[in-house]
PDB file of N, CA and C in Angstrom:
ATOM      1  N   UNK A   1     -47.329 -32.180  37.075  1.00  0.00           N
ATOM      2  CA  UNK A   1     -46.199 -31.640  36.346  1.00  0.00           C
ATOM      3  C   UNK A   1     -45.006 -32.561  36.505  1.00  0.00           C
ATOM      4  N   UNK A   2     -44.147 -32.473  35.656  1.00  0.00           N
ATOM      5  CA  UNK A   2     -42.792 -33.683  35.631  1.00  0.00           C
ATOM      6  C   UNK A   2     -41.392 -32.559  34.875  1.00  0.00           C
ATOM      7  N   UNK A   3     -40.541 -32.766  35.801  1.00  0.00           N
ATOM      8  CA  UNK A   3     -39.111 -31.791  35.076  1.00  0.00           C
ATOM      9  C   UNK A   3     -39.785 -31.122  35.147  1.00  0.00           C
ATOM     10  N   UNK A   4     -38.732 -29.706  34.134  1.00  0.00           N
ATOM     11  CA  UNK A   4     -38.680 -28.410  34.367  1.00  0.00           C
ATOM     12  C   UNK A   4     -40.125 -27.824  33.946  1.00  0.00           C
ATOM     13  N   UNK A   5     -40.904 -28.543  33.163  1.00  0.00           N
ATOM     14  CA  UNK A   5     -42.096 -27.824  32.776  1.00  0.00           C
ATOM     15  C   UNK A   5     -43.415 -27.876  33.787  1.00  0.00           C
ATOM     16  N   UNK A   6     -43.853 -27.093  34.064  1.00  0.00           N
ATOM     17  CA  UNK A   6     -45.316 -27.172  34.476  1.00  0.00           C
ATOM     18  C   UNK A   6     -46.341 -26.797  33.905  1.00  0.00           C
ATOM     19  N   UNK A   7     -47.231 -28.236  33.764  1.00  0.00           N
ATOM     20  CA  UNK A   7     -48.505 -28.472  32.645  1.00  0.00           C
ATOM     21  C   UNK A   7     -49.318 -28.486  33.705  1.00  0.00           C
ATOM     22  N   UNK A   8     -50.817 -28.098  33.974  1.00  0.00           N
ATOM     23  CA  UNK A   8     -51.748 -28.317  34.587  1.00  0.00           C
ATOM     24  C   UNK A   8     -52.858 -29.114  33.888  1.00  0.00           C
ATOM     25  N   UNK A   9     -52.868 -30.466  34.193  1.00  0.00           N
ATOM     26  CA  UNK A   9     -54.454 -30.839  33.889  1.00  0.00           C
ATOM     27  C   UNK A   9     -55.614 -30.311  33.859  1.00  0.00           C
ATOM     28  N   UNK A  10     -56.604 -30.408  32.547  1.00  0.00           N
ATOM     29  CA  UNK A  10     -57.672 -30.000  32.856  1.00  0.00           C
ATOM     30  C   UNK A  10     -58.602 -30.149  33.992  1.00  0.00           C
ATOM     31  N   UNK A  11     -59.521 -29.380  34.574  1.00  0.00           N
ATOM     32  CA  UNK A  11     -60.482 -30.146  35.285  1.00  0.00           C
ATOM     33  C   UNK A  11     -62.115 -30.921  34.961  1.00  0.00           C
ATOM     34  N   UNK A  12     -62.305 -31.534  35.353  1.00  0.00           N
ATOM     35  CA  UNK A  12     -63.571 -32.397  35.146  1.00  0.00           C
ATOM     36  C   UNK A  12     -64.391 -31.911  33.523  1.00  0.00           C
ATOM     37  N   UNK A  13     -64.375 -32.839  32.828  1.00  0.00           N
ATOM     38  CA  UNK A  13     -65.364 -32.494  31.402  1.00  0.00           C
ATOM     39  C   UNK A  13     -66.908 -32.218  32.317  1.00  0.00           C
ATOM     40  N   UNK A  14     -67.729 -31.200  32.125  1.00  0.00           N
ATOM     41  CA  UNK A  14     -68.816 -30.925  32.573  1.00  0.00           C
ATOM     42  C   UNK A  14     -69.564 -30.741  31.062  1.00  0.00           C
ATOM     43  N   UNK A  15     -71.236 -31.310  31.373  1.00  0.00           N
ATOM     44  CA  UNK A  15     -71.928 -31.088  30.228  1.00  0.00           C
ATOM     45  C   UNK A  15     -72.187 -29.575  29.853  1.00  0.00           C
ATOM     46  N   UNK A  16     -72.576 -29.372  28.877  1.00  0.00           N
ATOM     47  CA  UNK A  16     -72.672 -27.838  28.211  1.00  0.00           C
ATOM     48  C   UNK A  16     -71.693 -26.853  28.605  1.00  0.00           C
ATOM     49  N   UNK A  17     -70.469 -27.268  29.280  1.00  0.00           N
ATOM     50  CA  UNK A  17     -69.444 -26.177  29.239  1.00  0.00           C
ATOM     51  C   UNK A  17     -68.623 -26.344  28.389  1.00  0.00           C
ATOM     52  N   UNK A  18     -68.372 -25.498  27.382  1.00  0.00           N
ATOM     53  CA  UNK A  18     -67.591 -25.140  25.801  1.00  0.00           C
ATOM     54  C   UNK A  18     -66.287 -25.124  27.129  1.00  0.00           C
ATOM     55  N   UNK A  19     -66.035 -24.616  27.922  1.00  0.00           N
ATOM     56  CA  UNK A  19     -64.623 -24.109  28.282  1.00  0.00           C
ATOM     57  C   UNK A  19     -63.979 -25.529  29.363  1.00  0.00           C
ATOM     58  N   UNK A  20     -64.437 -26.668  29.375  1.00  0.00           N
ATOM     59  CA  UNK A  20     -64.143 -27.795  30.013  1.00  0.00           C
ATOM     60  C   UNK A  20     -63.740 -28.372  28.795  1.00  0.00           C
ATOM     61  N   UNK A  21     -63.933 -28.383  27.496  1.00  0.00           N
ATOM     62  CA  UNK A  21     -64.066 -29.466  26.312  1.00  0.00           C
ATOM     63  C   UNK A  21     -64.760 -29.331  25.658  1.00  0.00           C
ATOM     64  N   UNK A  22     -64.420 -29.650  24.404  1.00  0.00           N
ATOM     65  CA  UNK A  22     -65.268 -29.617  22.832  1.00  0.00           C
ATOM     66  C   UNK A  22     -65.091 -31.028  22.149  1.00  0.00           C
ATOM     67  N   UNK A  23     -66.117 -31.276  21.470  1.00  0.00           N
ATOM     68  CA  UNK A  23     -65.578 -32.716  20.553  1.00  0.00           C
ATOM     69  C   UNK A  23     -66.239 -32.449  18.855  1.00  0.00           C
ATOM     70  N   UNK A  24     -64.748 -33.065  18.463  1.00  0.00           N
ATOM     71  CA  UNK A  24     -64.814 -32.704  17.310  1.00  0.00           C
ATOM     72  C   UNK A  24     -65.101 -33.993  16.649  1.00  0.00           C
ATOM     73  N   UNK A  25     -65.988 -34.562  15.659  1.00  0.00           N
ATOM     74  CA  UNK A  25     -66.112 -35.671  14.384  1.00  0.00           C
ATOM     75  C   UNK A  25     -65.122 -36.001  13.852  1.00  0.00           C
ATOM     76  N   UNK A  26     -64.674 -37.015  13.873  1.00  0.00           N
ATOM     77  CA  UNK A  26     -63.331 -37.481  12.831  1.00  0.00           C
ATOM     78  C   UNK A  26     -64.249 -38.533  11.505  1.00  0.00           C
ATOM     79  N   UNK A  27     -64.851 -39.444  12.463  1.00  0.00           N
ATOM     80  CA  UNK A  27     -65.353 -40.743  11.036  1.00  0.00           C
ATOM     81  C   UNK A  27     -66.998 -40.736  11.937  1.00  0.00           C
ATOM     82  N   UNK A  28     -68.070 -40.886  10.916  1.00  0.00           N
ATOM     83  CA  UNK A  28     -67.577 -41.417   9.585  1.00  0.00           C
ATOM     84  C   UNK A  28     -67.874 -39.619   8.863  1.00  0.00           C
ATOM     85  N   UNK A  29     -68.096 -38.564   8.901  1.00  0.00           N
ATOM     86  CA  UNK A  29     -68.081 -37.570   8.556  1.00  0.00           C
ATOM     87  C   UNK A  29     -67.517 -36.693   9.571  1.00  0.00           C
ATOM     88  N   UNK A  30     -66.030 -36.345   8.975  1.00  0.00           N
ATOM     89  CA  UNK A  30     -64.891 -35.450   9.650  1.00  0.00           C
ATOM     90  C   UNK A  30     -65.479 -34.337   9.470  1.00  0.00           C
ATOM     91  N   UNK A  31     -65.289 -33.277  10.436  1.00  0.00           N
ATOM     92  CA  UNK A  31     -65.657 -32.029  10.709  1.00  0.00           C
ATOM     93  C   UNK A  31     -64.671 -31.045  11.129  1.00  0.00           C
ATOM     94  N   UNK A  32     -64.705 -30.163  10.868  1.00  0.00           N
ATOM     95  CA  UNK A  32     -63.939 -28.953  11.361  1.00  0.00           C
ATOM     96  C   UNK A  32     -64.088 -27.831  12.170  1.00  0.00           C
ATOM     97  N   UNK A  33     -65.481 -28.354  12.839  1.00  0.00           N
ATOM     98  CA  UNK A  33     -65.867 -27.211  13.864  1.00  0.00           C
ATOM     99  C   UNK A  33     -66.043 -28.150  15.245  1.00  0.00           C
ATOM    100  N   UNK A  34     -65.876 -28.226  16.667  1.00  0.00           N
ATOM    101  CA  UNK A  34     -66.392 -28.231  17.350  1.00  0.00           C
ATOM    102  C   UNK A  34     -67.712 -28.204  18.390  1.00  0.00           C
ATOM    103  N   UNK A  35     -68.263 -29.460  18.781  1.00  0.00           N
ATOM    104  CA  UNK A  35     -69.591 -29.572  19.364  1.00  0.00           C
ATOM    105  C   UNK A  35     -69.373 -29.837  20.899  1.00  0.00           C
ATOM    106  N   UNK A  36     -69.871 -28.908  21.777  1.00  0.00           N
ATOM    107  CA  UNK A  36     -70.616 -29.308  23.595  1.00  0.00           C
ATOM    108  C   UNK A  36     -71.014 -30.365  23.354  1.00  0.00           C
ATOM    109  N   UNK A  37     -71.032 -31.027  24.041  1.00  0.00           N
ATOM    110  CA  UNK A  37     -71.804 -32.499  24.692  1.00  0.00           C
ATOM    111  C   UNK A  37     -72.865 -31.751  25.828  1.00  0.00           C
ATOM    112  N   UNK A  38     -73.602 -32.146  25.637  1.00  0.00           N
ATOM    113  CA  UNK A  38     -74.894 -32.366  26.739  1.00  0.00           C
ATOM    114  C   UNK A  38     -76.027 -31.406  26.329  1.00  0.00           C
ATOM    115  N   UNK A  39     -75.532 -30.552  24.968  1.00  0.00           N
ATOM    116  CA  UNK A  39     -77.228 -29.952  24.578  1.00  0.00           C
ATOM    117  C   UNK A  39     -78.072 -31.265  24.091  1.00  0.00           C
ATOM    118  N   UNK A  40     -79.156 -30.239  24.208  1.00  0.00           N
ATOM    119  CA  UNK A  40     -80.491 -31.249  23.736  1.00  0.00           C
ATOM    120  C   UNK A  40     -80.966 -31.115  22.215  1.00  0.00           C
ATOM    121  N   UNK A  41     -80.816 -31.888  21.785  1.00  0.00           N
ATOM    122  CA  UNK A  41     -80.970 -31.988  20.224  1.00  0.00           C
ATOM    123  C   UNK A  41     -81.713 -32.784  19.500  1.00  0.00           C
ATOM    124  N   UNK A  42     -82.473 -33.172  20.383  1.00  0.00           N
ATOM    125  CA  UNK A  42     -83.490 -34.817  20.028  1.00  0.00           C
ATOM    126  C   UNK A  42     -84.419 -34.206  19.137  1.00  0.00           C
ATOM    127  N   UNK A  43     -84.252 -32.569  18.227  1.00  0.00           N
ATOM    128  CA  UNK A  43     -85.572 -32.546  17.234  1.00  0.00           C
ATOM    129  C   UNK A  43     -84.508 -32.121  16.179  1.00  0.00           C
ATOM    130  N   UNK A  44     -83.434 -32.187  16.040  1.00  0.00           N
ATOM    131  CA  UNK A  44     -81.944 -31.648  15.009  1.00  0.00           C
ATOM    132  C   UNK A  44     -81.857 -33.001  14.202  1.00  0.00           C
ATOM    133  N   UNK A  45     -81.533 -32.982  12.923  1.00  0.00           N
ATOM    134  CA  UNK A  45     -81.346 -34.157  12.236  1.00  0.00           C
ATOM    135  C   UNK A  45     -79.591 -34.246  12.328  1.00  0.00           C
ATOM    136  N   UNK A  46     -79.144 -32.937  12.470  1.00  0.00           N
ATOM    137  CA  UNK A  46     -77.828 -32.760  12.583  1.00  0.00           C
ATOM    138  C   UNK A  46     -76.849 -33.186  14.086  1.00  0.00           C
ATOM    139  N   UNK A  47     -77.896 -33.699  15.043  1.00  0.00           N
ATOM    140  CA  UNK A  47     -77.846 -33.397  16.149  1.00  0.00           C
ATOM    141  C   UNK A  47     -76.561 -34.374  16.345  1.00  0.00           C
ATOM    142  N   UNK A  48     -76.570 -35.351  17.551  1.00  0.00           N
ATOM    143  CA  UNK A  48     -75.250 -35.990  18.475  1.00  0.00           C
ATOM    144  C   UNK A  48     -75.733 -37.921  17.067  1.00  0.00           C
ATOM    145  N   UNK A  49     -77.230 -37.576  17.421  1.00  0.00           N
ATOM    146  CA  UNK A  49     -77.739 -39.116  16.472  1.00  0.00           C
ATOM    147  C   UNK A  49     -77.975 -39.393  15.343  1.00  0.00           C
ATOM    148  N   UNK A  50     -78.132 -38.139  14.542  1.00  0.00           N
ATOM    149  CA  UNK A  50     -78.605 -37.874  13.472  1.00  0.00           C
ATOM    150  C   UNK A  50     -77.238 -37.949  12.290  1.00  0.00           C
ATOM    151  N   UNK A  51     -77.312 -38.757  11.664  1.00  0.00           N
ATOM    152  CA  UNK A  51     -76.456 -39.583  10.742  1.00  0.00           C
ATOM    153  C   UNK A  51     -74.376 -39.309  11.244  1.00  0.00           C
ATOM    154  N   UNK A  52     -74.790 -39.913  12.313  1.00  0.00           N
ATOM    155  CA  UNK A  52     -73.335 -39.724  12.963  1.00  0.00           C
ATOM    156  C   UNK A  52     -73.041 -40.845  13.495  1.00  0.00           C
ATOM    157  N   UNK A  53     -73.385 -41.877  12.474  1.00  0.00           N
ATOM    158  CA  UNK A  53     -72.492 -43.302  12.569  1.00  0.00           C
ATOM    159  C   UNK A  53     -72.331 -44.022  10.816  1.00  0.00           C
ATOM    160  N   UNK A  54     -71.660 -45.080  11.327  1.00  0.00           N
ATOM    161  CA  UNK A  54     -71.420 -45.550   9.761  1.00  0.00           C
ATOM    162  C   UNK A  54     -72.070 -46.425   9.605  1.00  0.00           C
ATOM    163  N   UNK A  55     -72.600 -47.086   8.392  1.00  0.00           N
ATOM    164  CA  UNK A  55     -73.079 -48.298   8.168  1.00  0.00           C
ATOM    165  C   UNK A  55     -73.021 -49.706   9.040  1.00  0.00           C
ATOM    166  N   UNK A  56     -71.629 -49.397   9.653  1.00  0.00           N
ATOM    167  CA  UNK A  56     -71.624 -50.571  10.969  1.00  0.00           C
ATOM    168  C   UNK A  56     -71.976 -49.992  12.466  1.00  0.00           C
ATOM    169  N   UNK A  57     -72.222 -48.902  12.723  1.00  0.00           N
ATOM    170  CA  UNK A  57     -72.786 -48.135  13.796  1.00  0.00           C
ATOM    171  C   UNK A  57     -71.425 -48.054  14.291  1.00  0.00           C
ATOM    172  N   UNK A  58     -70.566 -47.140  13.417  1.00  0.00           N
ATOM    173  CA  UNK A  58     -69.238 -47.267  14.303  1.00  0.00           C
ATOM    174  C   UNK A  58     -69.045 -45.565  14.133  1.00  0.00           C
ATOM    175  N   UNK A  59     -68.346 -45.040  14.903  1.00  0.00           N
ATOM    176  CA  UNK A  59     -67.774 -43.336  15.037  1.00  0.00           C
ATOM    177  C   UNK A  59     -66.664 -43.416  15.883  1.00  0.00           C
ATOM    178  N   UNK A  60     -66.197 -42.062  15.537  1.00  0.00           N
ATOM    179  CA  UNK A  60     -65.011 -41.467  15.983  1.00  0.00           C
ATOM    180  C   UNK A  60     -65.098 -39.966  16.693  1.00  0.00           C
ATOM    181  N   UNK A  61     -64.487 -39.721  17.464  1.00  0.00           N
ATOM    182  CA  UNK A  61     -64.803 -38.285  17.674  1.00  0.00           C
ATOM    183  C   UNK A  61     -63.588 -38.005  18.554  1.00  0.00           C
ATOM    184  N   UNK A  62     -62.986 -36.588  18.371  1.00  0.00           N
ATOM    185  CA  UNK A  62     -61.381 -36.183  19.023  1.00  0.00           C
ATOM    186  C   UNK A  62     -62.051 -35.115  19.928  1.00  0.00           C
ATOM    187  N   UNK A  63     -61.723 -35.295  21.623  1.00  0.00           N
ATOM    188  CA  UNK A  63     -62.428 -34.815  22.537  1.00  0.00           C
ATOM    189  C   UNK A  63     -61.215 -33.384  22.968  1.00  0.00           C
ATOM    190  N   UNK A  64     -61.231 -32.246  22.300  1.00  0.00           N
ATOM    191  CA  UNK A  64     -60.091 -31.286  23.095  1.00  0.00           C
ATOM    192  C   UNK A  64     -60.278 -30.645  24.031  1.00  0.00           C
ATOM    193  N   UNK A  65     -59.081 -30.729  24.963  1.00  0.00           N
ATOM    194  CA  UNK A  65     -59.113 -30.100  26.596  1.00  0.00           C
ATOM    195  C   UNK A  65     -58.052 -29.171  26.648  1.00  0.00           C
ATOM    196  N   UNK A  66     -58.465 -28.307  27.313  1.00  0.00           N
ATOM    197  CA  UNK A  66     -57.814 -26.540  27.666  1.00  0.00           C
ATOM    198  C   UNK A  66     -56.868 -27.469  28.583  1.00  0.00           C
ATOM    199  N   UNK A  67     -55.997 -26.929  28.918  1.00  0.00           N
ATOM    200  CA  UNK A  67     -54.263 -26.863  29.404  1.00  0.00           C
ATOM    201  C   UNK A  67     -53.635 -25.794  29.541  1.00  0.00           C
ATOM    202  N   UNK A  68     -53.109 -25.441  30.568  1.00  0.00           N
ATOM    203  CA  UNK A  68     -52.605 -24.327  31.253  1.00  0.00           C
ATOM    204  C   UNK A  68     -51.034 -24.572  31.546  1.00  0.00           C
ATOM    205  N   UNK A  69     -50.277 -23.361  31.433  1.00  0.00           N
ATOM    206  CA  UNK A  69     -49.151 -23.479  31.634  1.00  0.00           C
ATOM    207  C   UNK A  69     -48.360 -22.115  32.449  1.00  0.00           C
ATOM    208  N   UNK A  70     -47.791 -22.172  33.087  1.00  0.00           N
ATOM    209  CA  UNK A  70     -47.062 -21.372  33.924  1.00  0.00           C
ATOM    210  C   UNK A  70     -46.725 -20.435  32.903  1.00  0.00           C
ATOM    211  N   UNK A  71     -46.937 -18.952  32.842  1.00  0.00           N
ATOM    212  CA  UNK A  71     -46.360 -18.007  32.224  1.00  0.00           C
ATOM    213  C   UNK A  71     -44.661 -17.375  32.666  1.00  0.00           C
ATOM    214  N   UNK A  72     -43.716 -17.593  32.123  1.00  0.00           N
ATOM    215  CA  UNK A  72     -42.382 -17.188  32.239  1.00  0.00           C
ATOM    216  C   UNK A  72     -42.313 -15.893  32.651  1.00  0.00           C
ATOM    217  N   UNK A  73     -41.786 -15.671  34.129  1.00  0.00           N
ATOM    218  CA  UNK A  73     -41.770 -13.756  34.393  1.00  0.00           C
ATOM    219  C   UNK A  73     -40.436 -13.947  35.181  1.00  0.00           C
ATOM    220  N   UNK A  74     -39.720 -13.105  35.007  1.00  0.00           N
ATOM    221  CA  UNK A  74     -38.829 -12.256  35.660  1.00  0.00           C
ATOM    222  C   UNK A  74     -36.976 -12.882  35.653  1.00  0.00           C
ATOM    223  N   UNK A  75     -37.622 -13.423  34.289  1.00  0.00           N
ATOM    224  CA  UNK A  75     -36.276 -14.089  33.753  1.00  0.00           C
ATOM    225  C   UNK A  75     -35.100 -12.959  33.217  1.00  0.00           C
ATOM    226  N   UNK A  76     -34.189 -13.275  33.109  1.00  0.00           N
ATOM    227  CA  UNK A  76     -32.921 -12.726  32.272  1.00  0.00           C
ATOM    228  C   UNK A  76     -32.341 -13.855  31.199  1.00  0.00           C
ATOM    229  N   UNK A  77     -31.681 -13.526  30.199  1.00  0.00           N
ATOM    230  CA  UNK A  77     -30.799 -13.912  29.385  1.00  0.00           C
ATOM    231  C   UNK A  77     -29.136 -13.265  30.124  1.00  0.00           C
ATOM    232  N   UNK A  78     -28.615 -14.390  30.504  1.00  0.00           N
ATOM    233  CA  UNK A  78     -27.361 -13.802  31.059  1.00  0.00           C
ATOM    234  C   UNK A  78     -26.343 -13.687  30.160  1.00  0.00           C
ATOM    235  N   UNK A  79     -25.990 -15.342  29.139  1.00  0.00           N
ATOM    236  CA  UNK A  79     -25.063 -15.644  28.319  1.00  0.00           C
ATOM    237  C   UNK A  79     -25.035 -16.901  27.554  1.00  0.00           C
ATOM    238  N   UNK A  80     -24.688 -17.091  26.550  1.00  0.00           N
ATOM    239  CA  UNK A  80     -24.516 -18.049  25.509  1.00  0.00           C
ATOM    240  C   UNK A  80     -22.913 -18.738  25.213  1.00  0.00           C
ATOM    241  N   UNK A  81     -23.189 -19.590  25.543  1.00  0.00           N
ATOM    242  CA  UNK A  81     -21.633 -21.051  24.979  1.00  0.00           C
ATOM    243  C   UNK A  81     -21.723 -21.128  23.266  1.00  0.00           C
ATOM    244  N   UNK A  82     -20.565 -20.778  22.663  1.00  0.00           N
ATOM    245  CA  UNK A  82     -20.424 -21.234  21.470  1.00  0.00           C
ATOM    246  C   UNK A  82     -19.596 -22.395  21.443  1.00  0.00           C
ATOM    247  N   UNK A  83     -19.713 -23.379  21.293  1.00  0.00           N
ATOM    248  CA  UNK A  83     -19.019 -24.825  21.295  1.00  0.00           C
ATOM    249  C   UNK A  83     -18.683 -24.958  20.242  1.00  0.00           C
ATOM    250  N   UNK A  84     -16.827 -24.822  19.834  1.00  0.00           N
ATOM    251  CA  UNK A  84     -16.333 -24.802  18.448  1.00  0.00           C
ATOM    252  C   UNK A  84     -15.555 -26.439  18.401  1.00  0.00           C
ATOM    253  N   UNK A  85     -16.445 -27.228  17.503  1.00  0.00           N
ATOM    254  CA  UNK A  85     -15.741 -28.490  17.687  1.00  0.00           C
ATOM    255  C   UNK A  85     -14.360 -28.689  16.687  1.00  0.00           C
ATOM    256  N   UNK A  86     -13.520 -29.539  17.646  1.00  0.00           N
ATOM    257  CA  UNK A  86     -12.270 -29.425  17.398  1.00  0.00           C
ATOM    258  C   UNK A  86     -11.601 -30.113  16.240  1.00  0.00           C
ATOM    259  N   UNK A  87     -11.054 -29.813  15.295  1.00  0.00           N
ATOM    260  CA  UNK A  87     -10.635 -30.785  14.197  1.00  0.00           C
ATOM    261  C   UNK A  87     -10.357 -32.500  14.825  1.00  0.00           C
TER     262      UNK A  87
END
């Protein structure tokens, strides 16, 4: 964590846990759903190999990680500054 906010890092990407990380397809066919890493799919045409590169054997894929943040309790609103700037 850095300044006033506290962010917690994820912990460790583990295979077949949806709740460590998901990866999503960007190129060469963008997707909109989310895939686990580490099922077994070696009979899926759809699978991790199965037409998920490009003509130059190149891909992309956006890996998202859960992040945690301190929930705000036992705050008040005391008062507000109106700052009237001066001619």
């Amino acid at each position: 964590s850095s300044g006033s906010m506290k962010v917690w890092s994820p912990g460790p990407l583990m295979e077949k846990d949806r709740t460590t990380g998901t990866w999503q397809m960007l190129l060469p066919k963008p997707e909109s759903t989310c895939n686990v890493f580490g099922t077994n799919d070696l009979a899926s045409l759809a699978g991790w190999g199965g037409g998920r590169v490009d003509s130059e054997g190149d891909y992309v894929w956006n890996l998202w990680r859960p992040y945690k943040c301190c929930q705000r309790k036992g705050q008040w609103f005391l008062f507000d500054i109106d700052w009237i700037a001066y001619p």
